[in-house]
C-alpha atoms as a PDB file:
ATOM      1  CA  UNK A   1       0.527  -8.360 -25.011  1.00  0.00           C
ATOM      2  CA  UNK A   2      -0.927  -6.184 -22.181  1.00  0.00           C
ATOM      3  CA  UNK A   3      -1.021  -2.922 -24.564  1.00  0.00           C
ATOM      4  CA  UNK A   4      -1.520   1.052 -24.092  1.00  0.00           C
ATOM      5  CA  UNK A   5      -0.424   3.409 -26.480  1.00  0.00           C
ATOM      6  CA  UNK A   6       1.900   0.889 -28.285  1.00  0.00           C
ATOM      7  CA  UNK A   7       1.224   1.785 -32.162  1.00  0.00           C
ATOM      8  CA  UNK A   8       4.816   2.878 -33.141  1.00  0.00           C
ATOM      9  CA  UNK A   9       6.805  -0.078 -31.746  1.00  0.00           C
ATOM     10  CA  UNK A  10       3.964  -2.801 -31.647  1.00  0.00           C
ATOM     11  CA  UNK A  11       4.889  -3.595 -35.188  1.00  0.00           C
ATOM     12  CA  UNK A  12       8.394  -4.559 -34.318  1.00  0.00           C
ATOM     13  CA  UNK A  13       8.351  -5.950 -30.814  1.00  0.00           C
ATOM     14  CA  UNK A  14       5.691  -8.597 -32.889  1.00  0.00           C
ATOM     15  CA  UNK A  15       8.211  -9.294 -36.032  1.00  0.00           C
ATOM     16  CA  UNK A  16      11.000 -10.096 -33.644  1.00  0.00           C
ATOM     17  CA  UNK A  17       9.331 -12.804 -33.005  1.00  0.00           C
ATOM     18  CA  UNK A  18      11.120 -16.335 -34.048  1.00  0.00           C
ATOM     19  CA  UNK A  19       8.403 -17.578 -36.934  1.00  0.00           C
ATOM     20  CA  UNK A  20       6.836 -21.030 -35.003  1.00  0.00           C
ATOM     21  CA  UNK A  21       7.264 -20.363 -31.741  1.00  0.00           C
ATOM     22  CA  UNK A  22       3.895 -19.456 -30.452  1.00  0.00           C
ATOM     23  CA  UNK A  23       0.482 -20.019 -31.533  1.00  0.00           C
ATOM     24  CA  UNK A  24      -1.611 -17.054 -31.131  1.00  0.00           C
ATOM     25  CA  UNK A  25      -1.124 -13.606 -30.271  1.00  0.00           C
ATOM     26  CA  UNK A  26      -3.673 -11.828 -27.900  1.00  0.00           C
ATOM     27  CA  UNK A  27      -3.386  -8.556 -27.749  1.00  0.00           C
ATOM     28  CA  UNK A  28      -5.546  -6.676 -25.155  1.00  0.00           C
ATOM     29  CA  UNK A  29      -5.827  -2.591 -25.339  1.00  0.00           C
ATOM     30  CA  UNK A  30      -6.402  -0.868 -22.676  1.00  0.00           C
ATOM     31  CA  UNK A  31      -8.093   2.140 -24.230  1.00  0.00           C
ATOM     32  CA  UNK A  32      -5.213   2.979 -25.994  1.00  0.00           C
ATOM     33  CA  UNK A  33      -5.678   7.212 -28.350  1.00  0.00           C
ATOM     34  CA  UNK A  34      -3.784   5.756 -30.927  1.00  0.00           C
ATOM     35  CA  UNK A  35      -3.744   3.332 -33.219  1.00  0.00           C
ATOM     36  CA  UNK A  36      -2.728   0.258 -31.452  1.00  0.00           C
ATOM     37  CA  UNK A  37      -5.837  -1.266 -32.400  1.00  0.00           C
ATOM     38  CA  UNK A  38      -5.753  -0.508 -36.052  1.00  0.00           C
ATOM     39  CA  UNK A  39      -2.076  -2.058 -36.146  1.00  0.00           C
ATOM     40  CA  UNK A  40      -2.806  -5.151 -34.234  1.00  0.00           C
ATOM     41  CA  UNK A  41      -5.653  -6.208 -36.326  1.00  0.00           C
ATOM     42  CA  UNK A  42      -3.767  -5.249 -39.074  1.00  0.00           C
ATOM     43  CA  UNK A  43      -0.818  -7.834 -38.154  1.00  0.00           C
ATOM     44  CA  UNK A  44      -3.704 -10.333 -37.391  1.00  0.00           C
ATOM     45  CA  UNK A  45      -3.522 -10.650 -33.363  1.00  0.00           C
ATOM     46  CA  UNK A  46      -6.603 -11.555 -31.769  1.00  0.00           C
ATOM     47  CA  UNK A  47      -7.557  -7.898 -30.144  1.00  0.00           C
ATOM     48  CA  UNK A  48      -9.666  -6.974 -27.255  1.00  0.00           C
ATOM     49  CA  UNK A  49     -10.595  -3.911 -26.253  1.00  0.00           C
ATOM     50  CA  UNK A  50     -11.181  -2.575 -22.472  1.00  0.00           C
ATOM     51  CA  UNK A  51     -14.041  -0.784 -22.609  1.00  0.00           C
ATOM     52  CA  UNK A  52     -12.443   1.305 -19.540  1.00  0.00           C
ATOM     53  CA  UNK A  53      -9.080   1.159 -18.673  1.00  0.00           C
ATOM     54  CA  UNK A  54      -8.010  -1.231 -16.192  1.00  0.00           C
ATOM     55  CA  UNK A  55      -4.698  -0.877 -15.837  1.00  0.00           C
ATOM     56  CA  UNK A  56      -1.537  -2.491 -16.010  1.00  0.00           C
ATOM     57  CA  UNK A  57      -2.740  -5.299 -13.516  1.00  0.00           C
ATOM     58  CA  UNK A  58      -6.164  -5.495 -14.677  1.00  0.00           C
ATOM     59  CA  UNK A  59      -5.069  -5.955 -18.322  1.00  0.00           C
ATOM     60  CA  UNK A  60      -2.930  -8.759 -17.498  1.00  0.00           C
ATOM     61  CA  UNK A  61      -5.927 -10.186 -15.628  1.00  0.00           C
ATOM     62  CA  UNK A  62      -7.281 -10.519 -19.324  1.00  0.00           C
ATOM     63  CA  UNK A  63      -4.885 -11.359 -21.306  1.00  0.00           C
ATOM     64  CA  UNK A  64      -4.529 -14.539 -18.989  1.00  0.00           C
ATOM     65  CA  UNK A  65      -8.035 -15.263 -18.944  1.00  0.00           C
ATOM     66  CA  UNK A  66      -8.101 -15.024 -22.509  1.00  0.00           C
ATOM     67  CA  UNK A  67      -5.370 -17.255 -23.388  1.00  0.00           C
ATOM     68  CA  UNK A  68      -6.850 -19.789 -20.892  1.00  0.00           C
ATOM     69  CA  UNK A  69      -9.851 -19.678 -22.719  1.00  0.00           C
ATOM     70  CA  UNK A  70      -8.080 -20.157 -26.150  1.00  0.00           C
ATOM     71  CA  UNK A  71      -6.082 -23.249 -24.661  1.00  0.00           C
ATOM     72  CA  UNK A  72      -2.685 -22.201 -23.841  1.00  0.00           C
ATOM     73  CA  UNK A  73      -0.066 -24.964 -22.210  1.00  0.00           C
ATOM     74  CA  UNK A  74       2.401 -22.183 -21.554  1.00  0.00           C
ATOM     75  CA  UNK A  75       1.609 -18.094 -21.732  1.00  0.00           C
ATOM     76  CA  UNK A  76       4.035 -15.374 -22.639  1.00  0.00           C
ATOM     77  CA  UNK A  77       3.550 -11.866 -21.367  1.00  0.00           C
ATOM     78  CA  UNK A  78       5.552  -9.192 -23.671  1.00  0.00           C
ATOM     79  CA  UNK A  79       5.255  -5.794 -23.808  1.00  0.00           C
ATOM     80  CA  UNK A  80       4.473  -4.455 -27.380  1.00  0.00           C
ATOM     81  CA  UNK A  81       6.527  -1.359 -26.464  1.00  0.00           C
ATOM     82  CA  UNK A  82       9.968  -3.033 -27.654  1.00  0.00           C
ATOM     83  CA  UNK A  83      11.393  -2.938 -24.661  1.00  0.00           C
ATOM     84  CA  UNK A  84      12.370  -6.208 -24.213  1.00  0.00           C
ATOM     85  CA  UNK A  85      14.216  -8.511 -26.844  1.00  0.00           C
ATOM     86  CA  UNK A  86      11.093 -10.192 -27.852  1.00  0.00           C
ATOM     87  CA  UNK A  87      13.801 -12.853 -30.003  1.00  0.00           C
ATOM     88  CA  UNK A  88      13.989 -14.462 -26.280  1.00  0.00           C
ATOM     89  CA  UNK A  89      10.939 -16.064 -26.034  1.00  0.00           C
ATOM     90  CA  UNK A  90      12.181 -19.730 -27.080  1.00  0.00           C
ATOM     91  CA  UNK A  91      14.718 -19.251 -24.368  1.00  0.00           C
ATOM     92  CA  UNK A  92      12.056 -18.004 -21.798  1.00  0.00           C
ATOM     93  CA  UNK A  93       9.350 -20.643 -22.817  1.00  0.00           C
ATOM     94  CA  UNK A  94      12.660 -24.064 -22.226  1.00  0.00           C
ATOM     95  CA  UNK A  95      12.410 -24.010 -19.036  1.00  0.00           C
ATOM     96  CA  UNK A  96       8.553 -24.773 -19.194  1.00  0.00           C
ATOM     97  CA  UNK A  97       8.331 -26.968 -21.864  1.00  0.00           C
ATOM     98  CA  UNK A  98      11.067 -29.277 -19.970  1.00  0.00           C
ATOM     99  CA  UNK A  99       9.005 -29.168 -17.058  1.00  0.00           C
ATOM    100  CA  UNK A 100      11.857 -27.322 -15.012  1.00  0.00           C
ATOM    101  CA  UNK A 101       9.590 -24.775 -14.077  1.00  0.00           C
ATOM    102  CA  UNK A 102       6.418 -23.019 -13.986  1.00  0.00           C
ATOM    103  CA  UNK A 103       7.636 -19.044 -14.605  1.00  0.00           C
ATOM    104  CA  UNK A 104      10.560 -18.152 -16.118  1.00  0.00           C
ATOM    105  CA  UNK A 105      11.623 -14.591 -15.833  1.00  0.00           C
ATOM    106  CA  UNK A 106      14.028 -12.448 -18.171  1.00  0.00           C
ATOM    107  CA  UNK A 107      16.158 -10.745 -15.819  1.00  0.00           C
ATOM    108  CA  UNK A 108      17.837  -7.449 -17.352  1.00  0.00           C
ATOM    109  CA  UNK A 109      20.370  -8.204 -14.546  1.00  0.00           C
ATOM    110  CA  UNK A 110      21.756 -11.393 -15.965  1.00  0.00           C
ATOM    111  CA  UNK A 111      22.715 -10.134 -19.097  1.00  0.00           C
ATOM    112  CA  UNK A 112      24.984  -7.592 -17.907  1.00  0.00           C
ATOM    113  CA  UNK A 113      24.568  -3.925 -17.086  1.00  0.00           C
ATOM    114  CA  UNK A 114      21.427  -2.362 -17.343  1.00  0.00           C
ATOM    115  CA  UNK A 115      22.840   0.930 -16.522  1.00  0.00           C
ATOM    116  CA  UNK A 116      24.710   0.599 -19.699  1.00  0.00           C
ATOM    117  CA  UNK A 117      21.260  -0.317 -21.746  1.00  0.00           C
ATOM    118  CA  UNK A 118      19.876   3.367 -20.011  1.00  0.00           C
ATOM    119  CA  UNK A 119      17.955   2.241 -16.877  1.00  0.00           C
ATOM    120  CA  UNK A 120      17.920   5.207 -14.769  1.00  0.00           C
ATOM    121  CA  UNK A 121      20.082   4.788 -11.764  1.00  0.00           C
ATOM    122  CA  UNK A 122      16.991   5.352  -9.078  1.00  0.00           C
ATOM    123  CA  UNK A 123      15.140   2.726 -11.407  1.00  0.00           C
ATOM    124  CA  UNK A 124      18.745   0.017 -11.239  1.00  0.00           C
ATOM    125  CA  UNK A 125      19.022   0.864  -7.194  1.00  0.00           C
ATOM    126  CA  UNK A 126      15.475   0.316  -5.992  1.00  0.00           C
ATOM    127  CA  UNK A 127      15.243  -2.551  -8.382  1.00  0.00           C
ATOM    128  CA  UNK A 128      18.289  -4.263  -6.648  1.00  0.00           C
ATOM    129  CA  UNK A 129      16.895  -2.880  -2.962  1.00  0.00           C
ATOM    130  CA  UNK A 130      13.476  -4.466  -3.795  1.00  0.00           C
ATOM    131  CA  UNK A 131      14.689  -7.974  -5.130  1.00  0.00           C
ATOM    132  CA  UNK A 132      17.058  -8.544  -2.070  1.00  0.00           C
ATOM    133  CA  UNK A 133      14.130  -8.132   0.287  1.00  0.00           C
ATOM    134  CA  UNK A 134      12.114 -10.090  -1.869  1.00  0.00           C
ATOM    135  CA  UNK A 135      14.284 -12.955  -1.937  1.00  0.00           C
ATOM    136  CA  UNK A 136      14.462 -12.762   1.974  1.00  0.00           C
ATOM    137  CA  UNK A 137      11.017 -12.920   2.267  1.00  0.00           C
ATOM    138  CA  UNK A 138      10.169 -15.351  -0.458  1.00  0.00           C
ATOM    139  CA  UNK A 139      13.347 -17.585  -0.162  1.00  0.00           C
ATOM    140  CA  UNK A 140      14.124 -17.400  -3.678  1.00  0.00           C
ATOM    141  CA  UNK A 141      17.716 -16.082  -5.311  1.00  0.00           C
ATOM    142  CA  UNK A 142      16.492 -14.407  -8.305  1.00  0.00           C
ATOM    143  CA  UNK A 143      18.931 -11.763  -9.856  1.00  0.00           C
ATOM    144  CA  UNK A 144      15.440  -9.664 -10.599  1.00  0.00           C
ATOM    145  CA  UNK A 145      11.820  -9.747  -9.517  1.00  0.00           C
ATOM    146  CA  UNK A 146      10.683  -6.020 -11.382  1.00  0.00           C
ATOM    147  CA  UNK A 147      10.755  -7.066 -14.969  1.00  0.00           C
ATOM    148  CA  UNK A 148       8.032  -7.076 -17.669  1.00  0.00           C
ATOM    149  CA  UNK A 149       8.791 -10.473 -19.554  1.00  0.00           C
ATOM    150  CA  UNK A 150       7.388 -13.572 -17.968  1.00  0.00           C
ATOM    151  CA  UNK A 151       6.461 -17.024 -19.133  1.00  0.00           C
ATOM    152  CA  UNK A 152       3.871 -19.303 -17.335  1.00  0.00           C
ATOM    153  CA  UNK A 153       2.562 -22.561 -17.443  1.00  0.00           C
ATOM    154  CA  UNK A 154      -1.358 -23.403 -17.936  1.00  0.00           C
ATOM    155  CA  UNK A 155      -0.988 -25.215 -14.381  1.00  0.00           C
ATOM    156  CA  UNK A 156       0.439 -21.930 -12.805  1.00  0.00           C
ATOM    157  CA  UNK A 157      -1.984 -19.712 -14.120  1.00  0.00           C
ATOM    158  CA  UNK A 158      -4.664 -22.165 -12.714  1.00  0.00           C
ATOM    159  CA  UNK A 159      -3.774 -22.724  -9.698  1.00  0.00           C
ATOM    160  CA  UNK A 160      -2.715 -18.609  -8.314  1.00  0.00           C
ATOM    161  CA  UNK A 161      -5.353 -16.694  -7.433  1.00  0.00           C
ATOM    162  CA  UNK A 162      -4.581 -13.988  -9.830  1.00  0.00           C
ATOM    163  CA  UNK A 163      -7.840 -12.696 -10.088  1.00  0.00           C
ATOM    164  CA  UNK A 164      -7.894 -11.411  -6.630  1.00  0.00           C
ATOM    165  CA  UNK A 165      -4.252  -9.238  -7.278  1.00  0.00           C
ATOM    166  CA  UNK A 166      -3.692  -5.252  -7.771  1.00  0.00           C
ATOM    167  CA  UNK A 167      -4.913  -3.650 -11.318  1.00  0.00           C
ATOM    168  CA  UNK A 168      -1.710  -1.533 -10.866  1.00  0.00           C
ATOM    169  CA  UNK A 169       1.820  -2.534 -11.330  1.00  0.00           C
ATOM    170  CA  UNK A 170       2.018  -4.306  -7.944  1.00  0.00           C
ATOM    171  CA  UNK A 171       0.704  -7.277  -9.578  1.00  0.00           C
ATOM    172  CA  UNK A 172       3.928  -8.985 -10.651  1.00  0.00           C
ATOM    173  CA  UNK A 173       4.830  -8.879  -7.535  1.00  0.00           C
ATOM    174  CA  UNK A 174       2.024 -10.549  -6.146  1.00  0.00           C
ATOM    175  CA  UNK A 175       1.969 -13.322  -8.678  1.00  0.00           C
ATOM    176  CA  UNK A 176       5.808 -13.986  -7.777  1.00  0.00           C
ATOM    177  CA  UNK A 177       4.518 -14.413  -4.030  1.00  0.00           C
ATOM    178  CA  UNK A 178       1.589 -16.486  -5.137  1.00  0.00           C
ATOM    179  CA  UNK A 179       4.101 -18.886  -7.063  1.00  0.00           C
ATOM    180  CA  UNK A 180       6.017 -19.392  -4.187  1.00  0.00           C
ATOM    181  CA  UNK A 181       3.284 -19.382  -1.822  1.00  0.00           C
ATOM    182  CA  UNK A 182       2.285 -22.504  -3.789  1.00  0.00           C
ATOM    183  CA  UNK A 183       5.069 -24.303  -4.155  1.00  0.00           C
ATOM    184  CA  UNK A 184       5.870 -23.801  -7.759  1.00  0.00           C
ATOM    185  CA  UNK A 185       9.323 -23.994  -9.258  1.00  0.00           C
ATOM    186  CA  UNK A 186      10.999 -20.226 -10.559  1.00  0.00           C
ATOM    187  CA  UNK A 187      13.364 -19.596 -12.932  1.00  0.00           C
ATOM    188  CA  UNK A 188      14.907 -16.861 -15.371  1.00  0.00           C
ATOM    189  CA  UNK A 189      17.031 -16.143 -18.310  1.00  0.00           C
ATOM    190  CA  UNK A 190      19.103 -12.947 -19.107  1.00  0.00           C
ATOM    191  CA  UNK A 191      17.365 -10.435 -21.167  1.00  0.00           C
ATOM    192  CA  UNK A 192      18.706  -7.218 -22.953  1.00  0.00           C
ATOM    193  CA  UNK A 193      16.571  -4.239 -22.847  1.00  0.00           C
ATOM    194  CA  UNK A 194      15.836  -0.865 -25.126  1.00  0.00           C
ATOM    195  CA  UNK A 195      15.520   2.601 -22.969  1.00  0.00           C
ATOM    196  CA  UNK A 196      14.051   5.391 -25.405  1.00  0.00           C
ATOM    197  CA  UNK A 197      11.073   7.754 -25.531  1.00  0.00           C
ATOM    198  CA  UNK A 198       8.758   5.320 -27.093  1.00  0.00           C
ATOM    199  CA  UNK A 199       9.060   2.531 -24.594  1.00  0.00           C
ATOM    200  CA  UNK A 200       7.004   2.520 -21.247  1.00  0.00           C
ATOM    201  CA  UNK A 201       8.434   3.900 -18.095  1.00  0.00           C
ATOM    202  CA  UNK A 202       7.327   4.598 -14.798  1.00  0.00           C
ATOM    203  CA  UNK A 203       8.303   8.099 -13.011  1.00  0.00           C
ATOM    204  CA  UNK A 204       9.801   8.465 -10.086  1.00  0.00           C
ATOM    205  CA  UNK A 205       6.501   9.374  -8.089  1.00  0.00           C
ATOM    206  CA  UNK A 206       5.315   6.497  -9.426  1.00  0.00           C
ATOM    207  CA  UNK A 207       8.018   4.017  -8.965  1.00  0.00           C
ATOM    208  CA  UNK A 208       7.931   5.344  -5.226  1.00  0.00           C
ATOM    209  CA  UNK A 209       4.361   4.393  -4.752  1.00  0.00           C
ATOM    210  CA  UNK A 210       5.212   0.991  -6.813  1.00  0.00           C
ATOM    211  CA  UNK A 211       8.317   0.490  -4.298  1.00  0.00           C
ATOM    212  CA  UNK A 212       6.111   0.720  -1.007  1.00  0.00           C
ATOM    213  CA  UNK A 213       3.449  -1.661  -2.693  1.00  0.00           C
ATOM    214  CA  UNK A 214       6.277  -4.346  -3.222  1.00  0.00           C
ATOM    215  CA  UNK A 215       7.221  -4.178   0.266  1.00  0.00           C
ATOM    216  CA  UNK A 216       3.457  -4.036   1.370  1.00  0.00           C
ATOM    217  CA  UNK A 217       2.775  -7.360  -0.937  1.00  0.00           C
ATOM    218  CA  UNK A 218       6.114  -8.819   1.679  1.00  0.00           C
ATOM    219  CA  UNK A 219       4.717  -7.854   4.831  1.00  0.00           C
ATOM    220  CA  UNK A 220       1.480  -9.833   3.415  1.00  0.00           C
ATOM    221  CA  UNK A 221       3.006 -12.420   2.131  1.00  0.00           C
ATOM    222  CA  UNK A 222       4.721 -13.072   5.763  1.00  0.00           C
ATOM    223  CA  UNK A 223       2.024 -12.394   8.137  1.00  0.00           C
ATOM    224  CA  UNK A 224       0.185 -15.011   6.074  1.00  0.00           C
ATOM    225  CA  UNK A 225       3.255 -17.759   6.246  1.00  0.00           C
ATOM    226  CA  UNK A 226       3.342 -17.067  10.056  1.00  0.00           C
ATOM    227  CA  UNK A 227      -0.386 -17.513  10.283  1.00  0.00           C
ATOM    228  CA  UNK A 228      -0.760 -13.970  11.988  1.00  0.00           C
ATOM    229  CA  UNK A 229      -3.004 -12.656   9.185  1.00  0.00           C
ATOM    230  CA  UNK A 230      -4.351 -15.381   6.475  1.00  0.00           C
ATOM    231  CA  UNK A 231      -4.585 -14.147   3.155  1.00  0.00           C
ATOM    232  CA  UNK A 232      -6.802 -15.198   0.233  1.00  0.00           C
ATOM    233  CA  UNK A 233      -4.223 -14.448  -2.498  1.00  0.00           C
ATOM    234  CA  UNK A 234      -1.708 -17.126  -0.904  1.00  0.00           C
ATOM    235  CA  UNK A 235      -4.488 -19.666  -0.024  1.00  0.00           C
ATOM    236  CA  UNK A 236      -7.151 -19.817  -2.164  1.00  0.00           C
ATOM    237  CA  UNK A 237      -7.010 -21.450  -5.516  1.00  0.00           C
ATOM    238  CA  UNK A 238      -8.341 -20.061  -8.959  1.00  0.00           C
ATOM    239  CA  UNK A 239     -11.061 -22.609  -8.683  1.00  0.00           C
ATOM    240  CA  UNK A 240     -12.199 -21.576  -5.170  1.00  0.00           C
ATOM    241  CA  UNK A 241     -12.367 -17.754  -6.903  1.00  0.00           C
ATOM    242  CA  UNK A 242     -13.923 -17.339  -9.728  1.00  0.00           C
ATOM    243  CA  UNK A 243     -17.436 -18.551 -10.942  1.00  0.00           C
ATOM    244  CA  UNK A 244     -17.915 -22.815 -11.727  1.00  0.00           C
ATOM    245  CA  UNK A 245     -19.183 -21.989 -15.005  1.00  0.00           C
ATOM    246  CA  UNK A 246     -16.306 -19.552 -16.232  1.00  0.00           C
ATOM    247  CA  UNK A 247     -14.068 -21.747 -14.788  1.00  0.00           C
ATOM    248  CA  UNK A 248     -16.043 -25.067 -16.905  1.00  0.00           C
ATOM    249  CA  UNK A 249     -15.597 -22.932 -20.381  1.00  0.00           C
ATOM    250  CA  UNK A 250     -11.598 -22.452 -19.447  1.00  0.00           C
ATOM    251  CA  UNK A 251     -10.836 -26.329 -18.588  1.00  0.00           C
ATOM    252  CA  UNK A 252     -13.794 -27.598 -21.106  1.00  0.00           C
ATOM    253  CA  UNK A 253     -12.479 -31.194 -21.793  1.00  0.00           C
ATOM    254  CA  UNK A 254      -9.610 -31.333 -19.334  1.00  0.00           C
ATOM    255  CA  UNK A 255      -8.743 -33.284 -16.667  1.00  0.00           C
ATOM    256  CA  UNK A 256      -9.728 -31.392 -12.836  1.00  0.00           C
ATOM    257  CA  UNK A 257      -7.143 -29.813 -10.266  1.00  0.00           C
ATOM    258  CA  UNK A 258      -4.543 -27.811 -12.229  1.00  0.00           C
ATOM    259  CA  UNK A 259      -3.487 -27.067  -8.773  1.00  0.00           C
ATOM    260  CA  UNK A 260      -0.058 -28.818  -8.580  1.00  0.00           C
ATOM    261  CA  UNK A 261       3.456 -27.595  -9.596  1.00  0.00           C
ATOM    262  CA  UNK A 262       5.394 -29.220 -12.928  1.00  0.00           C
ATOM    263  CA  UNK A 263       5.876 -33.208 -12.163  1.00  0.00           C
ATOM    264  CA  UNK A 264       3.037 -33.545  -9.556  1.00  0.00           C
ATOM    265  CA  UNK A 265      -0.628 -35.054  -9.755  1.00  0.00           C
ATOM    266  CA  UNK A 266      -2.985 -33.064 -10.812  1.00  0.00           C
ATOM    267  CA  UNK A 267      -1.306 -30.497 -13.390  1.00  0.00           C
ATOM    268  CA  UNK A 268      -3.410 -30.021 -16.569  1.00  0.00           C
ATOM    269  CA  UNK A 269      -1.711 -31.500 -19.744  1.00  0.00           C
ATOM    270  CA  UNK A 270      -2.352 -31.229 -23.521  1.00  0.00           C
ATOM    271  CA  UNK A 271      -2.258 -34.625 -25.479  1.00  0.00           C
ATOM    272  CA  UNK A 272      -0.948 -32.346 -28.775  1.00  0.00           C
ATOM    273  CA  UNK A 273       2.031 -29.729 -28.823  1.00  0.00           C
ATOM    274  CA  UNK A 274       1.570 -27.530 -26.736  1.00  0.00           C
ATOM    275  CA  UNK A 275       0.309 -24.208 -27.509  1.00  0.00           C
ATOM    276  CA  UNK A 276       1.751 -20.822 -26.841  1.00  0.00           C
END
């Protein structure tokens, strides 16, 4: 749970959570003036605390590391702000655990109208705009590419360069075009979402300057596939990009080269059940 400010809906977005489907909660504020912190420890998720804030992006970057660290076969990322019907994530985890993919999305477009749920109509139009050039670009035919609840495998989140994406929203995006960039398998189920003052929203100026970030992410993502301009976020592996000895304490007693999508050589397995 990449969290900011989440203290009066944290409580709930965690107890909609089907009892035995995941393992451990990590909950990572990023300097949050309320008291997200207080609540979390309080439910008994494993908190830490930015000691600047990092942003949307950069928190992610920990809560993955962190979850790495504590073993996880597959990761969730769910907002605390209630949102998003946290009651899907045994749906959103299937795909993964059958080995049919390696990130599963919850699309707010599959489950009917979000314009009905109270997405603002800029928000529904630029979403749609975005994901059709996306899917150009990318090759995919994903009803959404914009939304906050993802699932990824352990061999995913070793293998993408995440380190090296945007602390700001533009990450998702670039983690979409990392997947494909290597090969890995994308899927999504429909999700229902909450609009309402508590929940996290981005304002128009914002969403504009998220909007040309997508579309600069694109541009990369194709100059690199032509071979006009060579990125490191669609070449380079985790391994190549962070330090040998941080990597050794995230893969301590595994197998090497988590580097290959779901039924290939090479992707990290867990003897037990997995963990979540």
């Amino acid at each position: 749970m990449p969290a900011y400010n989440a203290a009066k809906t944290l409580q709930r977005t965690y107890h909609d959570i089907p009892a035995g489907v995941v393992d451990k909660v990590i909950l990572v504020d990023d300097v949050s003036q309320d008291e997200t912190v207080e609540i979390a420890r309080q439910l008994g998720l494993k908190v830490v605390i930015h000691v600047q804030n990092k942003g949307y992006g950069g928190n992610q970057k920990t809560c993955y590391l962190e979850a790495l660290k504590d073993g996880a076969d597959v990761v969730v990322m769910l907002h605390p702000d209630y949102q998003y019907d946290s009651r899907r994530v045994p749906a959103l985890i299937e795909p993964i655990l059958r080995g049919e993919a390696d990130l599963v999305l919850g699309s707010r477009l599959l489950s009917g109208s979000p314009l009905a749920g109270g997405m603002p109509r800029y928000k529904y139009l630029s979403n749609r705009f975005l994901t059709i050039v996306e899917n150009l670009a990318f090759g995919q035919q994903l009803s959404e590419c914009h939304t906050g609840l993802r699932a990824y495998s352990r061999a995913l989140l070793l293998t993408i360069p995440f380190v090296l994406n945007s602390d700001k929203f533009v990450f998702d995006t670039e983690v979409i075009a990392q997947a494909v960039a290597f090969g890995y398998k994308i899927a999504e189920i429909p999700v229902e979402t909450r609009y309402f003052k508590e929940a996290s929203s981005v304002n128009f100026k914002n969403s504009v300057i998220y909007g040309l970030a997508t579309l600069r992410v694109v541009g990369r993502y194709l100059l690199d596939r032509i071979g006009l301009r060579p990125s490191a976020q669609f070449r380079r592996r985790f391994p190549e990009v962070v330090s040998r000895f941080y990597l050794a304490e995230l893969t301590a007693g595994e197998g090497s080269g988590a580097d290959s999508p779901s039924g290939e050589p090479g992707r990290i397995t867990d003897s037990q059940s997995p963990q979540r």
